[in-house]
PDB file of N, CA and C in Angstrom:
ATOM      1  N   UNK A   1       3.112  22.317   1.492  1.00  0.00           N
ATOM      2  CA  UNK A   1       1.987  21.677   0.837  1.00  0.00           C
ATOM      3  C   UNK A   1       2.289  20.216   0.527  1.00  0.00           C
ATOM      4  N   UNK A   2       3.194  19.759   0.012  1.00  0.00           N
ATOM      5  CA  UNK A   2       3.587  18.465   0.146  1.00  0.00           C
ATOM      6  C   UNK A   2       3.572  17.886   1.247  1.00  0.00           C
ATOM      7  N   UNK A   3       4.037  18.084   2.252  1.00  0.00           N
ATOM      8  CA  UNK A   3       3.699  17.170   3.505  1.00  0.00           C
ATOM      9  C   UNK A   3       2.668  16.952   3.854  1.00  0.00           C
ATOM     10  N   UNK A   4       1.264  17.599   2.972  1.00  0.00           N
ATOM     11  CA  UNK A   4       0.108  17.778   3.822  1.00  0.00           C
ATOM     12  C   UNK A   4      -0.164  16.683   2.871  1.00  0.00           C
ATOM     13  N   UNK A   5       0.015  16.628   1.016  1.00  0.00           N
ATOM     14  CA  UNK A   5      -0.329  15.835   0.149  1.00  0.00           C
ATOM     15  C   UNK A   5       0.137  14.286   0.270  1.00  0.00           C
ATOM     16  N   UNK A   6       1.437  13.993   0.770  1.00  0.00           N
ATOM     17  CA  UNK A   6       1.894  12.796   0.837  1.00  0.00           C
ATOM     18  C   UNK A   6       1.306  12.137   2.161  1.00  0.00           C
ATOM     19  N   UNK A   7       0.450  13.126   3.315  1.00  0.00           N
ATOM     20  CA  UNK A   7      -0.001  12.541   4.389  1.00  0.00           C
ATOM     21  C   UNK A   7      -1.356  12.021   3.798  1.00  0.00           C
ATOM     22  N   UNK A   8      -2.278  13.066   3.060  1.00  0.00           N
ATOM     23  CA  UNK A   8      -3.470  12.574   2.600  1.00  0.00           C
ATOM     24  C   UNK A   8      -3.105  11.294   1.921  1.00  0.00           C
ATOM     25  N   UNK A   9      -2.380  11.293   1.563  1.00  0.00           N
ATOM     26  CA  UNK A   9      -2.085   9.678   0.205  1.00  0.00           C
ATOM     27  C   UNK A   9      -1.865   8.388   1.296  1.00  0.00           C
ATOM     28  N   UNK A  10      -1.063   8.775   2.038  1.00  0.00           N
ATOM     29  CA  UNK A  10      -0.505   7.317   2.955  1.00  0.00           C
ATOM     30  C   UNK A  10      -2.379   7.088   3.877  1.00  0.00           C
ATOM     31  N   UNK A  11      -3.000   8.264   4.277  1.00  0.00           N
ATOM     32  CA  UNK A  11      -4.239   7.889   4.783  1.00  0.00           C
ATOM     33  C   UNK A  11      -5.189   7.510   4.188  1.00  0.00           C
ATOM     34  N   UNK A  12      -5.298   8.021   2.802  1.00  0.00           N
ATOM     35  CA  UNK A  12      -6.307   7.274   1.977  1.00  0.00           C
ATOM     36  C   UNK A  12      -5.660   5.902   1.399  1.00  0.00           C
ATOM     37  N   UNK A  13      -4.445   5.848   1.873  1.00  0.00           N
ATOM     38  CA  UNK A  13      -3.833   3.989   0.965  1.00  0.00           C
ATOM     39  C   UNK A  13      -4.370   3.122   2.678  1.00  0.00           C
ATOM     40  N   UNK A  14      -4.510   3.933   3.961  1.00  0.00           N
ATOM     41  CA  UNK A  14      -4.571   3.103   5.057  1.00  0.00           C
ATOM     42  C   UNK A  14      -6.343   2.543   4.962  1.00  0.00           C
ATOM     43  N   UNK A  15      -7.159   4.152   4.944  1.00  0.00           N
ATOM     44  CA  UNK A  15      -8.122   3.501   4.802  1.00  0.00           C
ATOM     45  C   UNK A  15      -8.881   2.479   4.291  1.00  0.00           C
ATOM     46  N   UNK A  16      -8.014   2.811   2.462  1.00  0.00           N
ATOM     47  CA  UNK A  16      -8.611   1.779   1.102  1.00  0.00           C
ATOM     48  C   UNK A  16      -8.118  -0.140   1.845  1.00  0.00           C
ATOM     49  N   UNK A  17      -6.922   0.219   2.464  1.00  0.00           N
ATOM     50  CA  UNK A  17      -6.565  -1.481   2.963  1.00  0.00           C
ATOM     51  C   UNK A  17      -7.369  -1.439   4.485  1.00  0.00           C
ATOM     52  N   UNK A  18      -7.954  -0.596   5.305  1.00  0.00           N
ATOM     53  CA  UNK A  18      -9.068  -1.096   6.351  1.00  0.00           C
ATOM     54  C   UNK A  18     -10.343  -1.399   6.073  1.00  0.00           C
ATOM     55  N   UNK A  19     -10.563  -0.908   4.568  1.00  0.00           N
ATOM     56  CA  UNK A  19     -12.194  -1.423   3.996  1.00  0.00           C
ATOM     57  C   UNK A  19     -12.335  -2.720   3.188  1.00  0.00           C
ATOM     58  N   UNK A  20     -10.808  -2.836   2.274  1.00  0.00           N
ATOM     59  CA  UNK A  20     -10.621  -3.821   1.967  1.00  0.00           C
ATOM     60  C   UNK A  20     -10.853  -5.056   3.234  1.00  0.00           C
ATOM     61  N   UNK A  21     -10.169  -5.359   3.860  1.00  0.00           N
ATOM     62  CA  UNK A  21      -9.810  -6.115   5.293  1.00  0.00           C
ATOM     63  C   UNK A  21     -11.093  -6.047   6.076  1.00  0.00           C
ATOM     64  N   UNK A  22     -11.728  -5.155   5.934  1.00  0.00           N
ATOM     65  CA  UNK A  22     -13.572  -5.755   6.553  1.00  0.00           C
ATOM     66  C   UNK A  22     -13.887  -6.056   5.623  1.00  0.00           C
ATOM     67  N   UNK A  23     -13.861  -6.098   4.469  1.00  0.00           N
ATOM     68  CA  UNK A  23     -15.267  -6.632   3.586  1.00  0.00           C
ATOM     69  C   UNK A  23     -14.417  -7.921   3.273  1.00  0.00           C
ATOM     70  N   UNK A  24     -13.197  -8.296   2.978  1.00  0.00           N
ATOM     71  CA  UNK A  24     -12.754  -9.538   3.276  1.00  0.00           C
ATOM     72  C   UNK A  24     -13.236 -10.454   4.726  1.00  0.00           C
ATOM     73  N   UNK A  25     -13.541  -9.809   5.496  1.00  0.00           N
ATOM     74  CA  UNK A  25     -13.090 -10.605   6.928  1.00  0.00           C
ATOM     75  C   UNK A  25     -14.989 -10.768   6.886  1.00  0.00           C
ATOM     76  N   UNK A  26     -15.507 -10.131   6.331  1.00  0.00           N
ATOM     77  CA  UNK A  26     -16.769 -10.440   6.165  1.00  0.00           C
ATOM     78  C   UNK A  26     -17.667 -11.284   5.238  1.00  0.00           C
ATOM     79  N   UNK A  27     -17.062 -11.239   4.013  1.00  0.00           N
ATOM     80  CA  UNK A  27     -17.191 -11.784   2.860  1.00  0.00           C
ATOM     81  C   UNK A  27     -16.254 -13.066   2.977  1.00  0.00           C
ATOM     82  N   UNK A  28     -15.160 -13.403   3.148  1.00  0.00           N
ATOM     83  CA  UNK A  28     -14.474 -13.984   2.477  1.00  0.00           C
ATOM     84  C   UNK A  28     -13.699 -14.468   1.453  1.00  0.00           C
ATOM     85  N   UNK A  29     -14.067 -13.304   0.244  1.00  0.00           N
ATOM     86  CA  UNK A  29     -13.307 -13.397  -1.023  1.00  0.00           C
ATOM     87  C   UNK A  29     -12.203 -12.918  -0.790  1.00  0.00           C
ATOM     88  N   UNK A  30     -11.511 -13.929  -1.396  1.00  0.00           N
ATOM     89  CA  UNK A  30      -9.661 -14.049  -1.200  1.00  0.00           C
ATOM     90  C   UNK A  30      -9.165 -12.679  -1.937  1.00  0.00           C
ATOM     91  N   UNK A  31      -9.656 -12.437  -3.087  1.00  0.00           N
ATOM     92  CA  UNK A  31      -9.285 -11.378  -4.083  1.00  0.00           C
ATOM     93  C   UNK A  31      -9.307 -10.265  -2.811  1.00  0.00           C
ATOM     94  N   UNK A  32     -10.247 -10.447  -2.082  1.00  0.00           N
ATOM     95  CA  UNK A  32     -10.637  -8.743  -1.315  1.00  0.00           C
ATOM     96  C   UNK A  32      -9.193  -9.273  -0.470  1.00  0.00           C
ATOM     97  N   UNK A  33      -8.606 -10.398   0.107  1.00  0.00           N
ATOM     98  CA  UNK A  33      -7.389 -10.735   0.580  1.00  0.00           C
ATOM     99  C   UNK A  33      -6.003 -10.050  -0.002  1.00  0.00           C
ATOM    100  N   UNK A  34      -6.516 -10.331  -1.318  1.00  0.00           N
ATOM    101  CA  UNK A  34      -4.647 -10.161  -1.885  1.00  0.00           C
ATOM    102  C   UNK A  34      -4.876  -8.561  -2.072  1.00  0.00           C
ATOM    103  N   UNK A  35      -5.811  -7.700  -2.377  1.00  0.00           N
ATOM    104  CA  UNK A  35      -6.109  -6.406  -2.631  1.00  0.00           C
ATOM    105  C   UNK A  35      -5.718  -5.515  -1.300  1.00  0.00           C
ATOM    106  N   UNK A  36      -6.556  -5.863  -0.235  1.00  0.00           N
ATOM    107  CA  UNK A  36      -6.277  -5.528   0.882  1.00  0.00           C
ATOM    108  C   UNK A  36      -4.292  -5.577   1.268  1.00  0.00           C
ATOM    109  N   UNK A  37      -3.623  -6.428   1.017  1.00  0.00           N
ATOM    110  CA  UNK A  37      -2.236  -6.973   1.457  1.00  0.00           C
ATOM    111  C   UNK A  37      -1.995  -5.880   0.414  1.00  0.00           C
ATOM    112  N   UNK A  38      -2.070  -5.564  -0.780  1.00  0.00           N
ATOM    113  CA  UNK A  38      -1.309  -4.538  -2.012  1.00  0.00           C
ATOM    114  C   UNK A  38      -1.867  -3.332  -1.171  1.00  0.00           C
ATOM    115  N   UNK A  39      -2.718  -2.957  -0.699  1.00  0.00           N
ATOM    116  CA  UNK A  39      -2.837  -1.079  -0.200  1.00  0.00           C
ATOM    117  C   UNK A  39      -2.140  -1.464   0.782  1.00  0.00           C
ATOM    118  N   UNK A  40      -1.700  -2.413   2.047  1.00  0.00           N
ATOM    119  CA  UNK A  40      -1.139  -1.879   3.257  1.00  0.00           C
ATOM    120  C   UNK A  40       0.487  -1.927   2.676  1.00  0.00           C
ATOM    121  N   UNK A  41       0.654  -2.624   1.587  1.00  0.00           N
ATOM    122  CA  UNK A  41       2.207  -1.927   1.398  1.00  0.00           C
ATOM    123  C   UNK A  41       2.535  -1.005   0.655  1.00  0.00           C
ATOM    124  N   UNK A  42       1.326  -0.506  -0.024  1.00  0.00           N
ATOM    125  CA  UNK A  42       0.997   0.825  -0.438  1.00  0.00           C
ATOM    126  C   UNK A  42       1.224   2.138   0.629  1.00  0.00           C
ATOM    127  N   UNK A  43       0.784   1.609   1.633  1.00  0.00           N
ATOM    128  CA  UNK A  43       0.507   2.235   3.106  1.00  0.00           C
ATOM    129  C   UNK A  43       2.000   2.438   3.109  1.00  0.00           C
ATOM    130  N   UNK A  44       2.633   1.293   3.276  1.00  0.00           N
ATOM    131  CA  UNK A  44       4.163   1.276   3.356  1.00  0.00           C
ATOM    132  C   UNK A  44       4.906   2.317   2.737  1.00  0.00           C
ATOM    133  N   UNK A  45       4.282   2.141   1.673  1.00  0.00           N
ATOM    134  CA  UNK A  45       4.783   2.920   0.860  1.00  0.00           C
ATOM    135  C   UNK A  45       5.425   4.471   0.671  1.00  0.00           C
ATOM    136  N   UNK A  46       3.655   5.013   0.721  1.00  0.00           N
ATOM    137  CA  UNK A  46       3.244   6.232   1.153  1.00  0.00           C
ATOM    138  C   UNK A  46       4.735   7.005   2.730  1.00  0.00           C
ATOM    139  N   UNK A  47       3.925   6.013   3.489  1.00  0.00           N
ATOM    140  CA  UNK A  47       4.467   6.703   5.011  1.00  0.00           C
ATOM    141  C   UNK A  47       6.267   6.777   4.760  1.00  0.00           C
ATOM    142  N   UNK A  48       7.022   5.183   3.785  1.00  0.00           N
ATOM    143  CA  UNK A  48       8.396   5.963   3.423  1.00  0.00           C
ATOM    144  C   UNK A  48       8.806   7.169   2.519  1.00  0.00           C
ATOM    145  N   UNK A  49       7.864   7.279   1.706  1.00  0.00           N
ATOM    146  CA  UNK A  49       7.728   8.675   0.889  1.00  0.00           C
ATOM    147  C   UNK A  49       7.895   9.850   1.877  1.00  0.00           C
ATOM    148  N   UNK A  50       6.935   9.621   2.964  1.00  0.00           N
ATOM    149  CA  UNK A  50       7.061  10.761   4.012  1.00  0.00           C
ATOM    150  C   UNK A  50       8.182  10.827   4.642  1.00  0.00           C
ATOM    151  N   UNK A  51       8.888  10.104   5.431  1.00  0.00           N
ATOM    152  CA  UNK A  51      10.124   9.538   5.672  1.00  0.00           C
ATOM    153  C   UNK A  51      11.134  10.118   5.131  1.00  0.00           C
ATOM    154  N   UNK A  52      11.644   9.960   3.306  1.00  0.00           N
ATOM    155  CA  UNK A  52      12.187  10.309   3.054  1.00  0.00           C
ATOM    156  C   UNK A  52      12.286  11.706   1.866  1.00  0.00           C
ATOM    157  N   UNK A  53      11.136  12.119   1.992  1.00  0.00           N
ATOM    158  CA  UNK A  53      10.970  13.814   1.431  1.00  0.00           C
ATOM    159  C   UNK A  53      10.897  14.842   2.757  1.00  0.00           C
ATOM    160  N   UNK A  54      10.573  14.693   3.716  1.00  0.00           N
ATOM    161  CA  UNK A  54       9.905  15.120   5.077  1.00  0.00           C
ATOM    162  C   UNK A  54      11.271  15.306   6.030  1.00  0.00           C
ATOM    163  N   UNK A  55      10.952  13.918   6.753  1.00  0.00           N
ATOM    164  CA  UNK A  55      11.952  13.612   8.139  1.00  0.00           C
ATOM    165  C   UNK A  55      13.068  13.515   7.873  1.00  0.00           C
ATOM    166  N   UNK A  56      13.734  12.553   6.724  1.00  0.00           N
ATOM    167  CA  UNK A  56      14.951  12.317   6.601  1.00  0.00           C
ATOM    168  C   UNK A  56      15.409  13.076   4.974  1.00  0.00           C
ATOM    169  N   UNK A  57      15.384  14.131   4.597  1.00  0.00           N
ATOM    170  CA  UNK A  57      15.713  14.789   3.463  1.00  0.00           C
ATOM    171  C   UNK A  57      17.340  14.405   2.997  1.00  0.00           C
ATOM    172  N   UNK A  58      18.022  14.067   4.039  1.00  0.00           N
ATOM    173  CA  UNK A  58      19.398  13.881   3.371  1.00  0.00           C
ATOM    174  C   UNK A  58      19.539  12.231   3.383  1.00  0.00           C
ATOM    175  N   UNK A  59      18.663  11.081   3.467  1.00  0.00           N
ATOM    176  CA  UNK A  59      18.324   9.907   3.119  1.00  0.00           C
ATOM    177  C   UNK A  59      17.883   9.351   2.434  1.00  0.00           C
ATOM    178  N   UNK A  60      18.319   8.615   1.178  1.00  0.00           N
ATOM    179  CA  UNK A  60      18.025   8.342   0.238  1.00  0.00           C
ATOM    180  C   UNK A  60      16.939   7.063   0.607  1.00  0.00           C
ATOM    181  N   UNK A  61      15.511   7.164   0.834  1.00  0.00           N
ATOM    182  CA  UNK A  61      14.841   5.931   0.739  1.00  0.00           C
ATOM    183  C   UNK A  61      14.229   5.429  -0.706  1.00  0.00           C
ATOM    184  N   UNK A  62      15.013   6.162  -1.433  1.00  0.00           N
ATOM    185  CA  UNK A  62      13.854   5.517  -2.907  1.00  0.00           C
ATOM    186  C   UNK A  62      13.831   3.924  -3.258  1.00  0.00           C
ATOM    187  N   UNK A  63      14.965   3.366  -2.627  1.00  0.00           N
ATOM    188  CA  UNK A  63      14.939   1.768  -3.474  1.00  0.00           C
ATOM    189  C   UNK A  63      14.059   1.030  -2.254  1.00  0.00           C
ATOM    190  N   UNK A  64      14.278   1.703  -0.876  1.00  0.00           N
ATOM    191  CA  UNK A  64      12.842   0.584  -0.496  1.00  0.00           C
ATOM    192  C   UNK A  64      11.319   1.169  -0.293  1.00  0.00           C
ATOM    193  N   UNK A  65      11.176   2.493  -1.469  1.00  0.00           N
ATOM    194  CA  UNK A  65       9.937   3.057  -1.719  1.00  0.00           C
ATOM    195  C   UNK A  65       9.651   1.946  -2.861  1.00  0.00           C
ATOM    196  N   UNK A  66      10.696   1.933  -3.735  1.00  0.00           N
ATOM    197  CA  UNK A  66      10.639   1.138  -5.121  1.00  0.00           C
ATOM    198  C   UNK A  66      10.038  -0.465  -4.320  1.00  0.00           C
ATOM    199  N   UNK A  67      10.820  -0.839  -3.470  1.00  0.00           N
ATOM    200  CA  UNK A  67      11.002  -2.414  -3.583  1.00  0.00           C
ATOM    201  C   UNK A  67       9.280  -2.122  -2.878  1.00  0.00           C
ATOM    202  N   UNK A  68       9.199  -1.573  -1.940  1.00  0.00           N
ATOM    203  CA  UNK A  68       7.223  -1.606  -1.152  1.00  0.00           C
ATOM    204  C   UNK A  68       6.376  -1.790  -2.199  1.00  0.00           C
ATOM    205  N   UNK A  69       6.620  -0.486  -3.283  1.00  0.00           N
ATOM    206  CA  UNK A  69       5.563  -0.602  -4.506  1.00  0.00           C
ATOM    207  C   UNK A  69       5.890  -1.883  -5.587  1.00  0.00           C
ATOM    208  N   UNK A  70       6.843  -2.313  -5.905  1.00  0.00           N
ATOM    209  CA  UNK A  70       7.215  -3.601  -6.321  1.00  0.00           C
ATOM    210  C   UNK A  70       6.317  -4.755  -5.967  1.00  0.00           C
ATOM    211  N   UNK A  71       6.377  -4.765  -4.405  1.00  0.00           N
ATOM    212  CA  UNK A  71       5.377  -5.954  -3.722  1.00  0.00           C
ATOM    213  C   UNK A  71       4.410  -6.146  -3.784  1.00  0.00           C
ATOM    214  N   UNK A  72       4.178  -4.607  -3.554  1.00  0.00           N
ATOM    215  CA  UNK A  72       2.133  -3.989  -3.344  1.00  0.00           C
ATOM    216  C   UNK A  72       1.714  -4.824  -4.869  1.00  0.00           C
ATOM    217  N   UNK A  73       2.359  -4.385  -5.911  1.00  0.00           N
ATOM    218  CA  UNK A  73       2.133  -4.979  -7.270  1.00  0.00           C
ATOM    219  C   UNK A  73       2.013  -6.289  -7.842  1.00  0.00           C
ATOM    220  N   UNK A  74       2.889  -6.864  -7.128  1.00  0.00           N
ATOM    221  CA  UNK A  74       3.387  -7.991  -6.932  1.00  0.00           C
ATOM    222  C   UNK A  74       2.305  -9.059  -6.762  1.00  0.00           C
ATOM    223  N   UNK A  75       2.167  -8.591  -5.421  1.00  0.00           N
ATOM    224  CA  UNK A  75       1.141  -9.298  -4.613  1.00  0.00           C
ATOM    225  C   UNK A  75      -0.233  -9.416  -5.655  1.00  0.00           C
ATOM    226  N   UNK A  76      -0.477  -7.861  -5.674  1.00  0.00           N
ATOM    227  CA  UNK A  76      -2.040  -7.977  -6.592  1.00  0.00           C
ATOM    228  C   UNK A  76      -1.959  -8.813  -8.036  1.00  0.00           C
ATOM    229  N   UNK A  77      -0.988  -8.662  -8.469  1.00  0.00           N
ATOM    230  CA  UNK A  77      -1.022  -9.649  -9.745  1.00  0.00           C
ATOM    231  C   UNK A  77      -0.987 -11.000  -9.402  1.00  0.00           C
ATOM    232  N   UNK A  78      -0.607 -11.081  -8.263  1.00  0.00           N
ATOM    233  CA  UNK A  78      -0.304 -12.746  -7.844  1.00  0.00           C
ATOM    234  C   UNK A  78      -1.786 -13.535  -7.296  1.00  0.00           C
ATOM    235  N   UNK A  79      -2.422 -12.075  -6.849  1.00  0.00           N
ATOM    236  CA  UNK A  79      -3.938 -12.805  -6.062  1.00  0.00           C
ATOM    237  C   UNK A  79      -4.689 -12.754  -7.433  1.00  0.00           C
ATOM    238  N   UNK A  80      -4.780 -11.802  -8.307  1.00  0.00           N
ATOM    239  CA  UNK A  80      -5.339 -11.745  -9.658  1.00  0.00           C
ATOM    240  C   UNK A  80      -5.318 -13.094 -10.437  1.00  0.00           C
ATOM    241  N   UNK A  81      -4.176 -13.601 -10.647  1.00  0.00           N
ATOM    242  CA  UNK A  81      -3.849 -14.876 -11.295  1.00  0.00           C
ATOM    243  C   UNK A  81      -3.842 -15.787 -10.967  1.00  0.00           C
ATOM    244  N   UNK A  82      -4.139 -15.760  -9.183  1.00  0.00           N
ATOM    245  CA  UNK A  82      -4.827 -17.209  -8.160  1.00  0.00           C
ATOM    246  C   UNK A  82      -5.702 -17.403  -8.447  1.00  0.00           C
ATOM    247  N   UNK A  83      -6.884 -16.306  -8.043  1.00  0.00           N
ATOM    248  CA  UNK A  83      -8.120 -16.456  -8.331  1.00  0.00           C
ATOM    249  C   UNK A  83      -8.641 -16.393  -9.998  1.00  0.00           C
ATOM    250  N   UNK A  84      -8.525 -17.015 -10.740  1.00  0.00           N
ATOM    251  CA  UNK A  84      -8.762 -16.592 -12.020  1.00  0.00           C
ATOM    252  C   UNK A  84     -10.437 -17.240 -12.120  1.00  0.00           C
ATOM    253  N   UNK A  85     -10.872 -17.627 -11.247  1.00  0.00           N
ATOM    254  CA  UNK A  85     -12.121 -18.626 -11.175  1.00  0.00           C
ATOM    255  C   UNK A  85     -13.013 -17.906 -12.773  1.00  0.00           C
TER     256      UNK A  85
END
């Protein structure tokens, strides 16, 4: 059941950054920019979660699960506090 749950998560973090990324590429609001960039390393995220609960069980990936979600965060606070218009 977990493999099925951590797949739904990495596909709903892919989709949320392919809707983001059209309505940016359509719109042009930067915010929909930096939002979009935080789910695809969300995406990142997700798919090393799978990686390392799944495929590689005797591989420790947690510090570059940590450092992906770090960025994803990162990033969005950083486009948050660009755009403060």
């Amino acid at each position: 059941m977990g493999p099925l749950i951590y797949s739904l998560c990495a596909l709903t973090s892919l989709a949320c950054c392919v809707l983001l990324w059209r309505a940016y590429a359509s719109s042009g609001a930067r915010l929909l920019f930096w939002s979009s960039a935080c789910f695809a390393l969300l995406t990142l995220n997700n798919t090393l979660l799978i990686f390392d609960k799944v495929v590689y069980p005797d591989v420790d990936l947690r510090l570059w699960r940590l450092l992906a979600a770090l960025c994803a965060v990162c990033l969005l606070l950083f486009g948050l506090i660009w755009e403060e218009e």
